[in-house]
PDB file of N, CA and C in Angstrom:
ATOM      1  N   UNK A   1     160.049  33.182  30.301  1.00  0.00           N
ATOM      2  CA  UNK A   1     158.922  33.256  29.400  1.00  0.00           C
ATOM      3  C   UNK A   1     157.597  33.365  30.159  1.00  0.00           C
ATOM      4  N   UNK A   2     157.444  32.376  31.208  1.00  0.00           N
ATOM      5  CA  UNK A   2     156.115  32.342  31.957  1.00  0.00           C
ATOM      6  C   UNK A   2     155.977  34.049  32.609  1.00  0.00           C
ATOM      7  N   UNK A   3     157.012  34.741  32.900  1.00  0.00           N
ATOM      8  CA  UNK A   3     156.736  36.220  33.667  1.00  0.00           C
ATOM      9  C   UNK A   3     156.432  36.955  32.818  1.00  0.00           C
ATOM     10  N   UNK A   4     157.183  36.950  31.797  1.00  0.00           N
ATOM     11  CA  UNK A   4     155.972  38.144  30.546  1.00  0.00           C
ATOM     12  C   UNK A   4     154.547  37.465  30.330  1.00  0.00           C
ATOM     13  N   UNK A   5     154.525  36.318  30.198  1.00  0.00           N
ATOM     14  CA  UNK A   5     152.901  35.876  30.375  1.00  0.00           C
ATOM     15  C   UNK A   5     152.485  36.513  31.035  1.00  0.00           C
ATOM     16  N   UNK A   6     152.683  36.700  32.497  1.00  0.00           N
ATOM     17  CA  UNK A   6     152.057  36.765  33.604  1.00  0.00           C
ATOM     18  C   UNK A   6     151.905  38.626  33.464  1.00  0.00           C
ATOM     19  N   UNK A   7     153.190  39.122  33.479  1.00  0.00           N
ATOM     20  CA  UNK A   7     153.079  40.540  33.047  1.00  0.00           C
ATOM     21  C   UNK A   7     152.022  41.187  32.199  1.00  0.00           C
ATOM     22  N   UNK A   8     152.196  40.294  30.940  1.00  0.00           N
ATOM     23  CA  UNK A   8     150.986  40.976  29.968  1.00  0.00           C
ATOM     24  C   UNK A   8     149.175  40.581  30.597  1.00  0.00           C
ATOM     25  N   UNK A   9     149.693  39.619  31.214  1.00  0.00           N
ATOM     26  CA  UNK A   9     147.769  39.394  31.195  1.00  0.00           C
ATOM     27  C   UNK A   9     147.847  40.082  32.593  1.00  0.00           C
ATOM     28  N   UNK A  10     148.846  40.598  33.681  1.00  0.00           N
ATOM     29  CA  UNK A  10     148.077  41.121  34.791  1.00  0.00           C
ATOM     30  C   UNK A  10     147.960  43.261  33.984  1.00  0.00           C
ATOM     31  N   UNK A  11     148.344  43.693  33.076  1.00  0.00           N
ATOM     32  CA  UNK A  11     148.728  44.857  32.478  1.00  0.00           C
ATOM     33  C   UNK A  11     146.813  45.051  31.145  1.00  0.00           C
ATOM     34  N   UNK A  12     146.600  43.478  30.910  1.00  0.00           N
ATOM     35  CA  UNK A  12     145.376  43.256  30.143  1.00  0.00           C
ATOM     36  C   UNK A  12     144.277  43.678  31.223  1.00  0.00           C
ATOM     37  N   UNK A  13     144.757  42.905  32.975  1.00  0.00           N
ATOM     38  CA  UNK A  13     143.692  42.799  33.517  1.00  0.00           C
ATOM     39  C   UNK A  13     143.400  44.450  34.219  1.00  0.00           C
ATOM     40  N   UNK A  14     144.835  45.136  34.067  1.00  0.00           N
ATOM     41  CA  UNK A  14     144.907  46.462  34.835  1.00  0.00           C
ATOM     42  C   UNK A  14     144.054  47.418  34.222  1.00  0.00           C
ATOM     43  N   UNK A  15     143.956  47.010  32.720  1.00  0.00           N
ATOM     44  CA  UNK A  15     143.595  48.099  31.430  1.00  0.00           C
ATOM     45  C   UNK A  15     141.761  47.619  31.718  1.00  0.00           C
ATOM     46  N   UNK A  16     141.307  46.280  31.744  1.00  0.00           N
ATOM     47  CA  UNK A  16     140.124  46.244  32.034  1.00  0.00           C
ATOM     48  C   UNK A  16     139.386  46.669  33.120  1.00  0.00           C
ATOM     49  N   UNK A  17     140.153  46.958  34.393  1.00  0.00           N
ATOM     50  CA  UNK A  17     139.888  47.560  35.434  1.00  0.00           C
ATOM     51  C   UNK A  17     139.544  49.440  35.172  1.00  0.00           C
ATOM     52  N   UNK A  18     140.697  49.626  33.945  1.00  0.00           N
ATOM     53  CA  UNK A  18     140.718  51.134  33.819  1.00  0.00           C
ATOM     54  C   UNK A  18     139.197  50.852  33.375  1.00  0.00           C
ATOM     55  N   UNK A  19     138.652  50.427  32.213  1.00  0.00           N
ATOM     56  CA  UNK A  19     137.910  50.786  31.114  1.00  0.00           C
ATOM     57  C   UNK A  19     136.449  50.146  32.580  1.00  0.00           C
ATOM     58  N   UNK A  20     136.705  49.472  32.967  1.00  0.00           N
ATOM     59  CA  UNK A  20     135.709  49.314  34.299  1.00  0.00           C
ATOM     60  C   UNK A  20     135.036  47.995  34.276  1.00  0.00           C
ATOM     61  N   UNK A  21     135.282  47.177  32.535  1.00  0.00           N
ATOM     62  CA  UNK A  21     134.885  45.640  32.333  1.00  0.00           C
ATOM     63  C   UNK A  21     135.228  44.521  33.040  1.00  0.00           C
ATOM     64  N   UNK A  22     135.783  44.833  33.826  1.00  0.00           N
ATOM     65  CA  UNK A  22     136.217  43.830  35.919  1.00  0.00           C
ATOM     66  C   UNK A  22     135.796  44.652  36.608  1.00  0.00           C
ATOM     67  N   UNK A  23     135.490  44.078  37.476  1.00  0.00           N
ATOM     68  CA  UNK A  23     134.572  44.725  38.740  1.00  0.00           C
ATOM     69  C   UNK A  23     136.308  44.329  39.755  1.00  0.00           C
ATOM     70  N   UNK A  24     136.438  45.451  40.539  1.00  0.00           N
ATOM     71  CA  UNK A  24     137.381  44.813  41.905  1.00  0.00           C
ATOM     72  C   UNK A  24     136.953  44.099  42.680  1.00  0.00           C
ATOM     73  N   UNK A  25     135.630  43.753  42.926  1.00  0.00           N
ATOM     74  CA  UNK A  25     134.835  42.979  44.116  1.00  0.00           C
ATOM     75  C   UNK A  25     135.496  41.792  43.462  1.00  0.00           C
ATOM     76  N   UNK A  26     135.826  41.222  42.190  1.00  0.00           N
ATOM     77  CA  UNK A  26     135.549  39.754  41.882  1.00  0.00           C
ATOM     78  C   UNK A  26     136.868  39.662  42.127  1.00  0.00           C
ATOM     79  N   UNK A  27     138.073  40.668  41.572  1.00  0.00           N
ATOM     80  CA  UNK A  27     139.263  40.166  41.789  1.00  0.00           C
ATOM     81  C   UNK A  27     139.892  39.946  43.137  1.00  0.00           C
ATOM     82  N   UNK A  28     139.442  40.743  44.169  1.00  0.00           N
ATOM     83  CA  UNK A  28     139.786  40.889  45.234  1.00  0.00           C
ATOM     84  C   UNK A  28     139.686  39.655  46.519  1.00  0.00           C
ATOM     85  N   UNK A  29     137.761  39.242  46.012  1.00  0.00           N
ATOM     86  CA  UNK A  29     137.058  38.049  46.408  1.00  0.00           C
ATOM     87  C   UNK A  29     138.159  36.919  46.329  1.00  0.00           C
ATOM     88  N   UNK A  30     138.072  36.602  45.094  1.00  0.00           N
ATOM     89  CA  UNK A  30     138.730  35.050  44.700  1.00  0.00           C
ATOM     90  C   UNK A  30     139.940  35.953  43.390  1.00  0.00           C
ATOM     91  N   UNK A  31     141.046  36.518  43.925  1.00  0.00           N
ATOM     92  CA  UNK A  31     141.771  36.260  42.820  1.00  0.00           C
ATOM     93  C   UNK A  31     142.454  35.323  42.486  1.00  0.00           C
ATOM     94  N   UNK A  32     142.568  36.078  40.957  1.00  0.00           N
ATOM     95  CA  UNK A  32     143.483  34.471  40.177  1.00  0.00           C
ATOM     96  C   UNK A  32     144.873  34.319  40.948  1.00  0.00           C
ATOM     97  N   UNK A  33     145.490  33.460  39.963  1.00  0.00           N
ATOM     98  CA  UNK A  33     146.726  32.990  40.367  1.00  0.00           C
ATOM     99  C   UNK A  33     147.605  34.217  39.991  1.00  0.00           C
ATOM    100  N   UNK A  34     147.513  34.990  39.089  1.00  0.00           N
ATOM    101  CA  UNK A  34     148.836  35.676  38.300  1.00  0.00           C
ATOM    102  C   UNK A  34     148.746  37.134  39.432  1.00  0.00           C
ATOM    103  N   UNK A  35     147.213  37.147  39.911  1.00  0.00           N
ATOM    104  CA  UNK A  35     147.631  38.121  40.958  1.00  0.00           C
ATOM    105  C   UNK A  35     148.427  38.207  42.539  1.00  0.00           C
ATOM    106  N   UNK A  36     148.307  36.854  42.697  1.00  0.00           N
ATOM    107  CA  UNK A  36     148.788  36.396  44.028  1.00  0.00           C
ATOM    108  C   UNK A  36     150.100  37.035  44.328  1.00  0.00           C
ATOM    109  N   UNK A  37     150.865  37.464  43.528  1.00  0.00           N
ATOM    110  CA  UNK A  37     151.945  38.416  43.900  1.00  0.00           C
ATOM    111  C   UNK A  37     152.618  39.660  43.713  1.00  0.00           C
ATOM    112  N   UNK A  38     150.893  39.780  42.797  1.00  0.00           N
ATOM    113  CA  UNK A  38     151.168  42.409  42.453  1.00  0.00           C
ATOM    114  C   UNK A  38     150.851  42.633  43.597  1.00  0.00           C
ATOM    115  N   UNK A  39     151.379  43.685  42.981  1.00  0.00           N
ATOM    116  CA  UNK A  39     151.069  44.750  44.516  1.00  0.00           C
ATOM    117  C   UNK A  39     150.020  45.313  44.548  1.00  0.00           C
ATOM    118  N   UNK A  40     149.292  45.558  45.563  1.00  0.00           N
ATOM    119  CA  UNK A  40     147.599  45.951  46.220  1.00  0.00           C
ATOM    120  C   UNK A  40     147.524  47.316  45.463  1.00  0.00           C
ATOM    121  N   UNK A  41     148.950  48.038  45.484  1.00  0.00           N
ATOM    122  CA  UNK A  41     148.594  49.594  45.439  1.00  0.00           C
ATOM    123  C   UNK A  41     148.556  49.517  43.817  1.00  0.00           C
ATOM    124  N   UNK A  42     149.381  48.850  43.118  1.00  0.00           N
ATOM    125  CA  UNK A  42     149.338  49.118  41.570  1.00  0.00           C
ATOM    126  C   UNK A  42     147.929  48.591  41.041  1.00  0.00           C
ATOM    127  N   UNK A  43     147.225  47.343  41.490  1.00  0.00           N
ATOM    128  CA  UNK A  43     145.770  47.038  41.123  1.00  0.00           C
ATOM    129  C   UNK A  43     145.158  48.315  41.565  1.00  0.00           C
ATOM    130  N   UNK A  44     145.045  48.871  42.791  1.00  0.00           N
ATOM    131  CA  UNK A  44     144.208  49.765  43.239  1.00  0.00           C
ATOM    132  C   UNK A  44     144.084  51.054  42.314  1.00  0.00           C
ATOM    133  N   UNK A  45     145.197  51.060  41.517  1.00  0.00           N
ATOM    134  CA  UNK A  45     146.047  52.470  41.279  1.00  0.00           C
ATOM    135  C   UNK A  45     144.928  52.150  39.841  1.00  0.00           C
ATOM    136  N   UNK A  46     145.133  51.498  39.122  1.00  0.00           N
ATOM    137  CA  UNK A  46     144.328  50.971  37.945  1.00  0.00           C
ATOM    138  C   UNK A  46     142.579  51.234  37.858  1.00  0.00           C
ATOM    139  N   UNK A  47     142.318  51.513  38.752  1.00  0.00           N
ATOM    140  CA  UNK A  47     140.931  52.450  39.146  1.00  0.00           C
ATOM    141  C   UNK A  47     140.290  53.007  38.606  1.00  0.00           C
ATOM    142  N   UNK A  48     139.397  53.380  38.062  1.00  0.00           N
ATOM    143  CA  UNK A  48     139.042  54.482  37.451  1.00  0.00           C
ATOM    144  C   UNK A  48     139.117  55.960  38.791  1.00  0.00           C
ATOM    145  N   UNK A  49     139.252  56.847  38.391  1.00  0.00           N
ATOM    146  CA  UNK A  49     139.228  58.287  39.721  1.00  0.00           C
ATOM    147  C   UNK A  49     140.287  57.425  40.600  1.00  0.00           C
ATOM    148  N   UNK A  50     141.051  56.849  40.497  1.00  0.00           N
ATOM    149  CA  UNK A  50     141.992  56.511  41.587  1.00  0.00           C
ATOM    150  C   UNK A  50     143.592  56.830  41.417  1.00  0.00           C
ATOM    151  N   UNK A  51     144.100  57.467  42.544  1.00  0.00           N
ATOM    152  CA  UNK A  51     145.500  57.904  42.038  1.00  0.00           C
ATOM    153  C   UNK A  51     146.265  57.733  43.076  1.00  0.00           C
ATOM    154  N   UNK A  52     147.560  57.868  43.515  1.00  0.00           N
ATOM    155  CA  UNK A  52     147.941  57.843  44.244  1.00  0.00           C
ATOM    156  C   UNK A  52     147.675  57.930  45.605  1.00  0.00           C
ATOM    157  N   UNK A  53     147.462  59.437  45.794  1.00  0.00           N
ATOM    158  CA  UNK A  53     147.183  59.806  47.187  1.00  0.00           C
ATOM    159  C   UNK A  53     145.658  59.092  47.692  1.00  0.00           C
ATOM    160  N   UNK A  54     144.680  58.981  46.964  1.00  0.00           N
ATOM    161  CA  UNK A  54     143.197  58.202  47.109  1.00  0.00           C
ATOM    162  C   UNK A  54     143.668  57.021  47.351  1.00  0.00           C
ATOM    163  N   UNK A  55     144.683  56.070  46.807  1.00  0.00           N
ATOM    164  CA  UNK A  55     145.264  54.945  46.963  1.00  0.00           C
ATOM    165  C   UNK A  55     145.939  54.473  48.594  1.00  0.00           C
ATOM    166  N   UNK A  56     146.391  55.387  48.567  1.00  0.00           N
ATOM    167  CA  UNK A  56     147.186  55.472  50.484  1.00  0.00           C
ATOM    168  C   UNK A  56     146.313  55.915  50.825  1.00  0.00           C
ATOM    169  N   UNK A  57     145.365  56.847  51.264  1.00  0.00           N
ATOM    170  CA  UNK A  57     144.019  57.219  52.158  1.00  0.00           C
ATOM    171  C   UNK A  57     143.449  56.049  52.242  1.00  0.00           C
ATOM    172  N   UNK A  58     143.145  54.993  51.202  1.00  0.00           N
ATOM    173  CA  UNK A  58     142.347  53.798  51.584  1.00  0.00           C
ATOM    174  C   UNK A  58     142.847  53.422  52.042  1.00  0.00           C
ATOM    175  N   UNK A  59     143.865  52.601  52.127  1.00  0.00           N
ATOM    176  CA  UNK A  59     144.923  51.426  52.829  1.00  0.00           C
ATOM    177  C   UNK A  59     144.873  51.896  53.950  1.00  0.00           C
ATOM    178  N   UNK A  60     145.548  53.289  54.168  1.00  0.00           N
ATOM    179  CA  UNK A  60     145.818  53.628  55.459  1.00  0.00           C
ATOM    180  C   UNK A  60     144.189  53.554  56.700  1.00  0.00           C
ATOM    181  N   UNK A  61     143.623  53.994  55.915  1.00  0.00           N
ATOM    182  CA  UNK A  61     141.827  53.985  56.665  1.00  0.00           C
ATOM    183  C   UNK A  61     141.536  52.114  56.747  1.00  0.00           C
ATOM    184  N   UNK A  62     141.808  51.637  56.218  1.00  0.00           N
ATOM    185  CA  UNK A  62     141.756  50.199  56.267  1.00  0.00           C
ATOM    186  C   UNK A  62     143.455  49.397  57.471  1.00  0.00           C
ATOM    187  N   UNK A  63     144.248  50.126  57.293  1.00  0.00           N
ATOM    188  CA  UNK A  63     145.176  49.576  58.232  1.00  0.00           C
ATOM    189  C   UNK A  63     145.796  48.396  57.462  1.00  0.00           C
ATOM    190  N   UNK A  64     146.479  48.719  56.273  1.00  0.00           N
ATOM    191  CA  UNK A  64     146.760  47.641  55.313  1.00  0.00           C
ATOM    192  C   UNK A  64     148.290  48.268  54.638  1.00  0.00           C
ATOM    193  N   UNK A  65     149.400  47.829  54.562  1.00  0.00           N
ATOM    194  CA  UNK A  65     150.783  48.464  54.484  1.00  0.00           C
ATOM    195  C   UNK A  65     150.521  48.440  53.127  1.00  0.00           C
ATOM    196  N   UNK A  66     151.240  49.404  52.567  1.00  0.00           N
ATOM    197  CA  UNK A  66     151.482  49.756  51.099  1.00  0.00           C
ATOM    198  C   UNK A  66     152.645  48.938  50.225  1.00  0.00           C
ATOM    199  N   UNK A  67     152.844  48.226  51.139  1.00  0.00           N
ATOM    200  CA  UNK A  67     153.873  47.306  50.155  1.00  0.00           C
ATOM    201  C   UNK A  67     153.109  45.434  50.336  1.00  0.00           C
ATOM    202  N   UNK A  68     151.397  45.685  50.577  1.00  0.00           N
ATOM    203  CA  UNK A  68     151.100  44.286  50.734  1.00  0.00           C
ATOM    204  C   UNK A  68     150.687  43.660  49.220  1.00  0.00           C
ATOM    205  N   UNK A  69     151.103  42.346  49.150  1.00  0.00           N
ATOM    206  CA  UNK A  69     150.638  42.492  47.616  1.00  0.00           C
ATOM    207  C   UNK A  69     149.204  41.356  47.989  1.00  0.00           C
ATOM    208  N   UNK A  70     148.363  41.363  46.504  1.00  0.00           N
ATOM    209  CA  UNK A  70     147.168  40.577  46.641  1.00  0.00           C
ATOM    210  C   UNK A  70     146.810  39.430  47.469  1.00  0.00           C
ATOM    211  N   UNK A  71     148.018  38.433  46.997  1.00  0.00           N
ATOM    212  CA  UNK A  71     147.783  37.254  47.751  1.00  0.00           C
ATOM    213  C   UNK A  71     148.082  37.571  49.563  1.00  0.00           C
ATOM    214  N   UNK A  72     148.971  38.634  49.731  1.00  0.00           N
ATOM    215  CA  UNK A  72     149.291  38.460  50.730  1.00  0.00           C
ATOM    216  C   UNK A  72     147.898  39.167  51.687  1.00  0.00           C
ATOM    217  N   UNK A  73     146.690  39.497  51.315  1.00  0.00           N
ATOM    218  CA  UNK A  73     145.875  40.076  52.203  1.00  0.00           C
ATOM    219  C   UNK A  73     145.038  38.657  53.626  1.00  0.00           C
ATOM    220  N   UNK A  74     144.828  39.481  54.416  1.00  0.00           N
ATOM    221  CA  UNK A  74     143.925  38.500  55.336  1.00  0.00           C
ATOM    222  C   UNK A  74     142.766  38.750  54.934  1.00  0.00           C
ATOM    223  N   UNK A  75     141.991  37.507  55.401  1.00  0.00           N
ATOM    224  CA  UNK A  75     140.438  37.699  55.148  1.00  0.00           C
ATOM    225  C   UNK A  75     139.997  38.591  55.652  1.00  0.00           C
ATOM    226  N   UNK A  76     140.472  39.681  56.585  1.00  0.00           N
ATOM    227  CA  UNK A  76     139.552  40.846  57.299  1.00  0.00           C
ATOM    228  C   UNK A  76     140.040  42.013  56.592  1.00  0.00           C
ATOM    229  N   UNK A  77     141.205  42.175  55.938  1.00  0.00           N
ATOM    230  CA  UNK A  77     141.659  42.760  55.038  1.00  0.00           C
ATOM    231  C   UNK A  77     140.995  43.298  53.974  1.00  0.00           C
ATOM    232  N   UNK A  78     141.065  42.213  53.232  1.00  0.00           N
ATOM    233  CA  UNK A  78     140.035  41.594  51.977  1.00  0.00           C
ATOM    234  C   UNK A  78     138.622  42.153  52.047  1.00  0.00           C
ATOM    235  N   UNK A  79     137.585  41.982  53.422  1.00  0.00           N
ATOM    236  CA  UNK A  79     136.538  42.289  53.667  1.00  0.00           C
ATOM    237  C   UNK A  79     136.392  43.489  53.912  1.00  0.00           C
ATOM    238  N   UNK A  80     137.733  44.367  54.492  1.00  0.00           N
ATOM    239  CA  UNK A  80     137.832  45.606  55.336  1.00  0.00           C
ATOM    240  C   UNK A  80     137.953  46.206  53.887  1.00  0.00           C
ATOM    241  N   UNK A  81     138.662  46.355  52.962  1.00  0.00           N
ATOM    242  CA  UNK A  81     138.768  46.548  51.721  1.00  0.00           C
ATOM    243  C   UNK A  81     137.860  47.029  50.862  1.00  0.00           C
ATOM    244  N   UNK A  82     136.770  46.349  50.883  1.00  0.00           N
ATOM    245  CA  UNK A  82     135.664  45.704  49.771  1.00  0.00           C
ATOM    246  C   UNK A  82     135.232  46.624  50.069  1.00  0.00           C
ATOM    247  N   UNK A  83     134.695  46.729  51.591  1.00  0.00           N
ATOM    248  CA  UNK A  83     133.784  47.511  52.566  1.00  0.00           C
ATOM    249  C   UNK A  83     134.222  49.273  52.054  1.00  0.00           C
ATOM    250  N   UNK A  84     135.473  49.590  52.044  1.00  0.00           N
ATOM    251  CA  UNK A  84     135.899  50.895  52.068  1.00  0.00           C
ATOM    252  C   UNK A  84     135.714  50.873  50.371  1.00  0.00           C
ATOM    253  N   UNK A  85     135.919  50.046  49.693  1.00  0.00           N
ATOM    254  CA  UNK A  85     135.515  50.546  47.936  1.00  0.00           C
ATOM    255  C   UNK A  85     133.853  50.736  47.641  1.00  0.00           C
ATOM    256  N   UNK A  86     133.016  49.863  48.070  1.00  0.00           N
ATOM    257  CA  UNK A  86     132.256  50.064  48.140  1.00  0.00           C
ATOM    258  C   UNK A  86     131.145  51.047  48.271  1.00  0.00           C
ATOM    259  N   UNK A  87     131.851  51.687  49.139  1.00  0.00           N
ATOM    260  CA  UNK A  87     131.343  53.231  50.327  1.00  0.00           C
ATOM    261  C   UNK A  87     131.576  54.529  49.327  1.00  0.00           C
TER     262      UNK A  87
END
């Protein structure tokens, strides 16, 4: 029961990312708990203008594996990240 929780509100939080009402700086900064174990590329993917191949060009320009999920980033990661969305 708790994983469809978790499913629907990280799929709520993916759809607010589409429509652009979350900023990625905040989730990325301090994410919640339910993100601590998606995957980097499916948040990323949730983007507005973001698709696949734009998805691996970042990571890869950042030096960050495509199978890392949220919680699992380092703080230079995280910062290296921000830095390349930002830009």
């Amino acid at each position: 029961m708790q994983a469809n929780r978790v499913r629907s509100e990280r799929a709520a939080l993916k759809a607010a990312l589409k429509r652009g009402t979350v900023a990625i700086d905040e989730l990325l900064a301090e994410p919640p708990s339910l993100l601590a174990a998606a995957k980097l590329v499916d948040l990323l993917a949730a983007l507005p203008s973001y698709g696949p191949v734009k998805v691996a060009r970042l990571l890869e320009g950042c030096r960050i594996s495509p199978v890392k999920t949220v919680g699992g980033l380092t703080q230079r990661q995280r910062s290296q990240l921000l830095a390349a969305l930002r830009s």
